[in-house]
C-alpha atoms as a PDB file:
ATOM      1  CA  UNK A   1      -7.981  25.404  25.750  1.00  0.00           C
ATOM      2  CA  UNK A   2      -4.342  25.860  24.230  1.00  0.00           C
ATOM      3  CA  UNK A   3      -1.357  24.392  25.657  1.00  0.00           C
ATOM      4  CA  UNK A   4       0.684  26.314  27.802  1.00  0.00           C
ATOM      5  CA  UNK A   5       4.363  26.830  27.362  1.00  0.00           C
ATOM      6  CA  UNK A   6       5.214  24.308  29.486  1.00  0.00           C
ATOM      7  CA  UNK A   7       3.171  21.800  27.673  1.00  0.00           C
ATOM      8  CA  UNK A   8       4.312  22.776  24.532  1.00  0.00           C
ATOM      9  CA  UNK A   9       8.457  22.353  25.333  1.00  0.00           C
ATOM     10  CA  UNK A  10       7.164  19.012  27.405  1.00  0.00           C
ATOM     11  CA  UNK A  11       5.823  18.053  23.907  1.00  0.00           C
ATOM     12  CA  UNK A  12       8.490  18.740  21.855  1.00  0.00           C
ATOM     13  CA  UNK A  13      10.981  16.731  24.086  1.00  0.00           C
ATOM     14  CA  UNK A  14       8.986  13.788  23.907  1.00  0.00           C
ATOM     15  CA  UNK A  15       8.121  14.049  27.274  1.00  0.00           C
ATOM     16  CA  UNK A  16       4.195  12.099  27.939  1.00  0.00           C
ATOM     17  CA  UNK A  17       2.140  14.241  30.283  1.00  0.00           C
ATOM     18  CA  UNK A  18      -1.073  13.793  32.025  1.00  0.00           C
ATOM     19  CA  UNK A  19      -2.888  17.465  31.617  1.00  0.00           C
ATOM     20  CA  UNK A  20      -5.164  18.036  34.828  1.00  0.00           C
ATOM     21  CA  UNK A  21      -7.135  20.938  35.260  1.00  0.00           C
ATOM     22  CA  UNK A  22      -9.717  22.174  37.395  1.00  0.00           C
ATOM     23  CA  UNK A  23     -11.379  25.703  38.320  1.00  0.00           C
ATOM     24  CA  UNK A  24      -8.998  27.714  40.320  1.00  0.00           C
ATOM     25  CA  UNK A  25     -10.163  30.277  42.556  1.00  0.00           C
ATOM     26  CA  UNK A  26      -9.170  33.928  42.659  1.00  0.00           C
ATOM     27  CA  UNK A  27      -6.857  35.789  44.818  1.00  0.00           C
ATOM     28  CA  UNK A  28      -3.777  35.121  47.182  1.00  0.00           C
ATOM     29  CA  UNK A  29      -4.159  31.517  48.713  1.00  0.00           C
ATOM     30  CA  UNK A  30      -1.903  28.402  49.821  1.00  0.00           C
ATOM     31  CA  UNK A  31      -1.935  27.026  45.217  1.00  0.00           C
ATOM     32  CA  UNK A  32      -0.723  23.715  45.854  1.00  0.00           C
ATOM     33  CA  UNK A  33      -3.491  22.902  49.130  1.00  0.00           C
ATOM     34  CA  UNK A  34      -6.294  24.237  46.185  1.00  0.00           C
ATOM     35  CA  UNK A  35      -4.778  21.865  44.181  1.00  0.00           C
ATOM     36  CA  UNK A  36      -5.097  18.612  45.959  1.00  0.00           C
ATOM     37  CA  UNK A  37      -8.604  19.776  47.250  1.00  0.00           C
ATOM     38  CA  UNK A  38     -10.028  20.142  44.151  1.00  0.00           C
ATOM     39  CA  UNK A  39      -8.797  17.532  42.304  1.00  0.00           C
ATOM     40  CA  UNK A  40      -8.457  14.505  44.709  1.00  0.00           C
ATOM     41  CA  UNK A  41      -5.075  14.102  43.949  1.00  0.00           C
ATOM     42  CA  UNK A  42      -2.546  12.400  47.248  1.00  0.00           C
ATOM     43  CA  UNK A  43      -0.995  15.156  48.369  1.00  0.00           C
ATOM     44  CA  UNK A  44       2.597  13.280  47.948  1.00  0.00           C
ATOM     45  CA  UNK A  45       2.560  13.794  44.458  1.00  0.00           C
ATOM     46  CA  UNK A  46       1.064  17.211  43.988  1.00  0.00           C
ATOM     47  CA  UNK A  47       4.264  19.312  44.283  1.00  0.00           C
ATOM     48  CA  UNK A  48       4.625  22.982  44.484  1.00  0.00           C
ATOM     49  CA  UNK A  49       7.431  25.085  42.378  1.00  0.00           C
ATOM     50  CA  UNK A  50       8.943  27.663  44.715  1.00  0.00           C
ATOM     51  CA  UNK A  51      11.803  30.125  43.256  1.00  0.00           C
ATOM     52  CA  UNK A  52      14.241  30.668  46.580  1.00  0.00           C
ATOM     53  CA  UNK A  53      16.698  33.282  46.195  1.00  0.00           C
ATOM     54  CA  UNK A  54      20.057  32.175  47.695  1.00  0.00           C
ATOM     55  CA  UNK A  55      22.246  34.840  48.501  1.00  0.00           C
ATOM     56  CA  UNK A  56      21.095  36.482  45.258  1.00  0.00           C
ATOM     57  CA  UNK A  57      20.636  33.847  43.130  1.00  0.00           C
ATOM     58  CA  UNK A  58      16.825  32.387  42.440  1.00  0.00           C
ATOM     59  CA  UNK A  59      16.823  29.044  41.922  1.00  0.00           C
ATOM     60  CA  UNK A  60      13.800  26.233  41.834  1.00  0.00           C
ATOM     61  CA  UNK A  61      12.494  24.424  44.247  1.00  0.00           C
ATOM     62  CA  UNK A  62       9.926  21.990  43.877  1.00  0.00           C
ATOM     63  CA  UNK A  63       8.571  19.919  47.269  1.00  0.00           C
ATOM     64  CA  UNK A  64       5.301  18.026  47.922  1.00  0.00           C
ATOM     65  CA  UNK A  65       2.439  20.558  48.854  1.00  0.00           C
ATOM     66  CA  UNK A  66       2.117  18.993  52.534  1.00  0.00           C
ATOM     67  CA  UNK A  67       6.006  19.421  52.986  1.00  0.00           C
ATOM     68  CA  UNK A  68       7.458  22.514  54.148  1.00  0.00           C
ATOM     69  CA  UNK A  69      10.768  23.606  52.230  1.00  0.00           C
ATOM     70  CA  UNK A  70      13.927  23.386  53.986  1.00  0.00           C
ATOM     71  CA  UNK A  71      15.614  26.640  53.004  1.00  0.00           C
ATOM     72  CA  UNK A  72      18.884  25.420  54.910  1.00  0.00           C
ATOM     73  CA  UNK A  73      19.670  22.646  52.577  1.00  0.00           C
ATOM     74  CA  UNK A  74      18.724  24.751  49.545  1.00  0.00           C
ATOM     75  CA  UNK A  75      20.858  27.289  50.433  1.00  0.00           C
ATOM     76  CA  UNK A  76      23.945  24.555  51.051  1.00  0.00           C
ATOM     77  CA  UNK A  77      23.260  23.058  47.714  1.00  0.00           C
ATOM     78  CA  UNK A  78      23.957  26.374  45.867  1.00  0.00           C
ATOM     79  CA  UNK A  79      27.005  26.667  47.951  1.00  0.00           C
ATOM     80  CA  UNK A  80      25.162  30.260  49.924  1.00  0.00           C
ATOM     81  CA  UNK A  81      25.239  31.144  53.765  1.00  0.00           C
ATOM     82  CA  UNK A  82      21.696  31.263  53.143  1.00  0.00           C
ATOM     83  CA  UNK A  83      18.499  31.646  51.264  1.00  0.00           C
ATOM     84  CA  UNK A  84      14.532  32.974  51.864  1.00  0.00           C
ATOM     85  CA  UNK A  85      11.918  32.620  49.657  1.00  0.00           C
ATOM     86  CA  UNK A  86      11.847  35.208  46.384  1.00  0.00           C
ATOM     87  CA  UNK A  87       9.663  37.851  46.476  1.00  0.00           C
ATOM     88  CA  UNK A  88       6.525  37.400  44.327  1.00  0.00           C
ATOM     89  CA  UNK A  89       7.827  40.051  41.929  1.00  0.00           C
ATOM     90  CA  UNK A  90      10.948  38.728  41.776  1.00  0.00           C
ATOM     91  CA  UNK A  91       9.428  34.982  41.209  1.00  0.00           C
ATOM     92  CA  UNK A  92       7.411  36.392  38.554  1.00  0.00           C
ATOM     93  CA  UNK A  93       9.424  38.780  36.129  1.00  0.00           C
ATOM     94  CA  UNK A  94      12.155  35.830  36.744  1.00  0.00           C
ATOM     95  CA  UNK A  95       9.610  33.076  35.124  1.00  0.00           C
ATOM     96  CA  UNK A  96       7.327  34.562  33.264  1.00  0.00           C
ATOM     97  CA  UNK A  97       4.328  33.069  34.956  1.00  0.00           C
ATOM     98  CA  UNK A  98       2.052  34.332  37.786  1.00  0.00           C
ATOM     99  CA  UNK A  99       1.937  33.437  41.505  1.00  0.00           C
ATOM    100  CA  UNK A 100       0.149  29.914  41.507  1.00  0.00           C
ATOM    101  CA  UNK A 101       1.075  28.938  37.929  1.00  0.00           C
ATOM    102  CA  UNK A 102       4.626  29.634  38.244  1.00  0.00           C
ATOM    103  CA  UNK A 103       6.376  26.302  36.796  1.00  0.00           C
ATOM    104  CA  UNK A 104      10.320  25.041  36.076  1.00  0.00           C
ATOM    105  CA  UNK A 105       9.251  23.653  32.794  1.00  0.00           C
ATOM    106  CA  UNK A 106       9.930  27.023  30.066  1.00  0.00           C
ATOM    107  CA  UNK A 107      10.578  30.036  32.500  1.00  0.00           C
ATOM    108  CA  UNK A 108      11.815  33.124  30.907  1.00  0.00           C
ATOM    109  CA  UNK A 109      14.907  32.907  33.059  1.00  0.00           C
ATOM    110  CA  UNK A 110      16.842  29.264  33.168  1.00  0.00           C
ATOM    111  CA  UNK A 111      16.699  29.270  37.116  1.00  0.00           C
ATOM    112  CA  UNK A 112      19.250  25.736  38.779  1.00  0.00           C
ATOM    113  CA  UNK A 113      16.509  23.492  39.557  1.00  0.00           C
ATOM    114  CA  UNK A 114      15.908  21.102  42.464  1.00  0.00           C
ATOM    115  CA  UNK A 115      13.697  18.878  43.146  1.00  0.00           C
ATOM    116  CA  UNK A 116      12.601  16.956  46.515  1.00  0.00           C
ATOM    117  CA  UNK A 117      13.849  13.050  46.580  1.00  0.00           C
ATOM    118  CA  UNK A 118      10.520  11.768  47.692  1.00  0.00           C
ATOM    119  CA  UNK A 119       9.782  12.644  43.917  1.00  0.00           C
ATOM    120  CA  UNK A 120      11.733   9.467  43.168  1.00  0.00           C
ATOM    121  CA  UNK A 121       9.727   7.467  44.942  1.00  0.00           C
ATOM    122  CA  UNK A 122       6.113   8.205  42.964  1.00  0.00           C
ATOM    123  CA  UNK A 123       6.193   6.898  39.339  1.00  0.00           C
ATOM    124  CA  UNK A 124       4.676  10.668  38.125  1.00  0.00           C
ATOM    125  CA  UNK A 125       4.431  13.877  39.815  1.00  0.00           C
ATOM    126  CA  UNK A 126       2.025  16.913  39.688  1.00  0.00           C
ATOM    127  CA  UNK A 127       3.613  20.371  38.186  1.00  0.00           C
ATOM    128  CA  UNK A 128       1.978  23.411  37.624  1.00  0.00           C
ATOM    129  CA  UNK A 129       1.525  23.895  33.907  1.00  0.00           C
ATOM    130  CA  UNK A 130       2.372  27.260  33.841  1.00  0.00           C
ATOM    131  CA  UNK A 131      -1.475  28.266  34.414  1.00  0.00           C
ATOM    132  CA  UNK A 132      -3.051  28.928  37.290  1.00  0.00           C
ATOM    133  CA  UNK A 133      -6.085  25.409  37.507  1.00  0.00           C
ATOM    134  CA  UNK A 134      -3.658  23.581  35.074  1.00  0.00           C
ATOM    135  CA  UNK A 135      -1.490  20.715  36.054  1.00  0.00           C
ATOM    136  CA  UNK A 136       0.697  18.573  34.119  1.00  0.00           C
ATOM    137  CA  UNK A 137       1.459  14.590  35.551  1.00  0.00           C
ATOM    138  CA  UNK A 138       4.600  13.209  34.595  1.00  0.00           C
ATOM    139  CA  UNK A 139       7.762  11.164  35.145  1.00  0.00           C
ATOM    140  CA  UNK A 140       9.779  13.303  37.887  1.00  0.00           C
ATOM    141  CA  UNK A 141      12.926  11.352  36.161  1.00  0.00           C
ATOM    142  CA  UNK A 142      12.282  12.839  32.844  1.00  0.00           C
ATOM    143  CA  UNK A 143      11.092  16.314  34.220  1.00  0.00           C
ATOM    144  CA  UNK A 144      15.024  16.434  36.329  1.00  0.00           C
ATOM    145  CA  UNK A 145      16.656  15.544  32.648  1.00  0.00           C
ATOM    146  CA  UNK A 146      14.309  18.022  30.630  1.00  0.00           C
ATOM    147  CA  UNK A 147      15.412  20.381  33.746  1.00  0.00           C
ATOM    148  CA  UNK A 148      18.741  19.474  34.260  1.00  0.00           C
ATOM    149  CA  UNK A 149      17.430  19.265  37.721  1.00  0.00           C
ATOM    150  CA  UNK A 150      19.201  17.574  40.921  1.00  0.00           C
ATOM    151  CA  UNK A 151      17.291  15.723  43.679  1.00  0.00           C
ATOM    152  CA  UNK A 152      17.974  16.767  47.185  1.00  0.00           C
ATOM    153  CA  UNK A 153      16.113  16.248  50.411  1.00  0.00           C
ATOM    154  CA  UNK A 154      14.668  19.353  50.347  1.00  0.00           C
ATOM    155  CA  UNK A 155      10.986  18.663  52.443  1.00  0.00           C
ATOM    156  CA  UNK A 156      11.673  20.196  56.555  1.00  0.00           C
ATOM    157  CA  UNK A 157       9.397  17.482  58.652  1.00  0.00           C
ATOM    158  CA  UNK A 158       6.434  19.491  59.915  1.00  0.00           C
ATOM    159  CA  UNK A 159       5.293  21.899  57.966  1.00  0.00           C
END
């Protein structure tokens, strides 16, 4: 199979990834939970890529699969009164990838990035790789420099 986008601009910045795939199944379902269930992966370090719109402006958010994102603090970060999810269409035409492959790493759009601090803690993280069944494992350091990313506490406890 051919490298994704994401792969590709991972590549040329000398960034080492770790390509995981497995079969993904069709239709509208929680991405990230398929993810860990298929592969075997510890749900700490699978993380999901959520584009938040904040008052207007979509920005990345990427928080462990199990964690639920706290839209308060994203919206504080960018400075807004507040923020909700994006819609899907939104999420999509804005990154050029589909619902359950969306990824930070080579969107259409250059979207602010964050990224939850318990990625700090793991040596690598999961990513989508821009393919729905495709993941890409690397250094969540070098993924926030590639994305000019900041860390924030952005996992809500529960979920």
């Amino acid at each position: 199979m051919a490298a994704t986008r994401a792969e590709r601009i991972l590549s040329e910045a000398g960034i080492t990834a770790r390509v995981r795939t497995y079969e993904a199944a069709s239709g509208d379902h929680n991405f990230g939970d398929e993810a860990v269930a298929l592969t075997g992966l510890p749900a700490p370090k699978v993380f999901k890529t959520l584009v938040v719109d904040a008052a207007g402006e979509l920005i990345f958010a990427l928080v462990p699969v199990a964690a639920r994102l706290d839209l308060k603090v994203v919206a504080r970060a960018r400075g807004a009164k507040k923020a909700r999810l994006a819609e899907r269409t939104a999420a999509e035409r804005a990154t050029g990838y589909v619902m359950g492959g969306i990824t930070a790493i080579g969107s259409t759009t250059a979207l602010p990035c964050f990224i939850d601090d318990s990625a700090r803690t793991q040596p690598t993280i999961i990513v989508s790789a821009g393919q729905r069944g495709r993941n890409l494992e690397v250094d969540p350091a070098a993924l926030a420099r590639l994305l000019d990313a900041q860390f924030a506490p952005l996992a809500a406890t529960g979920r």
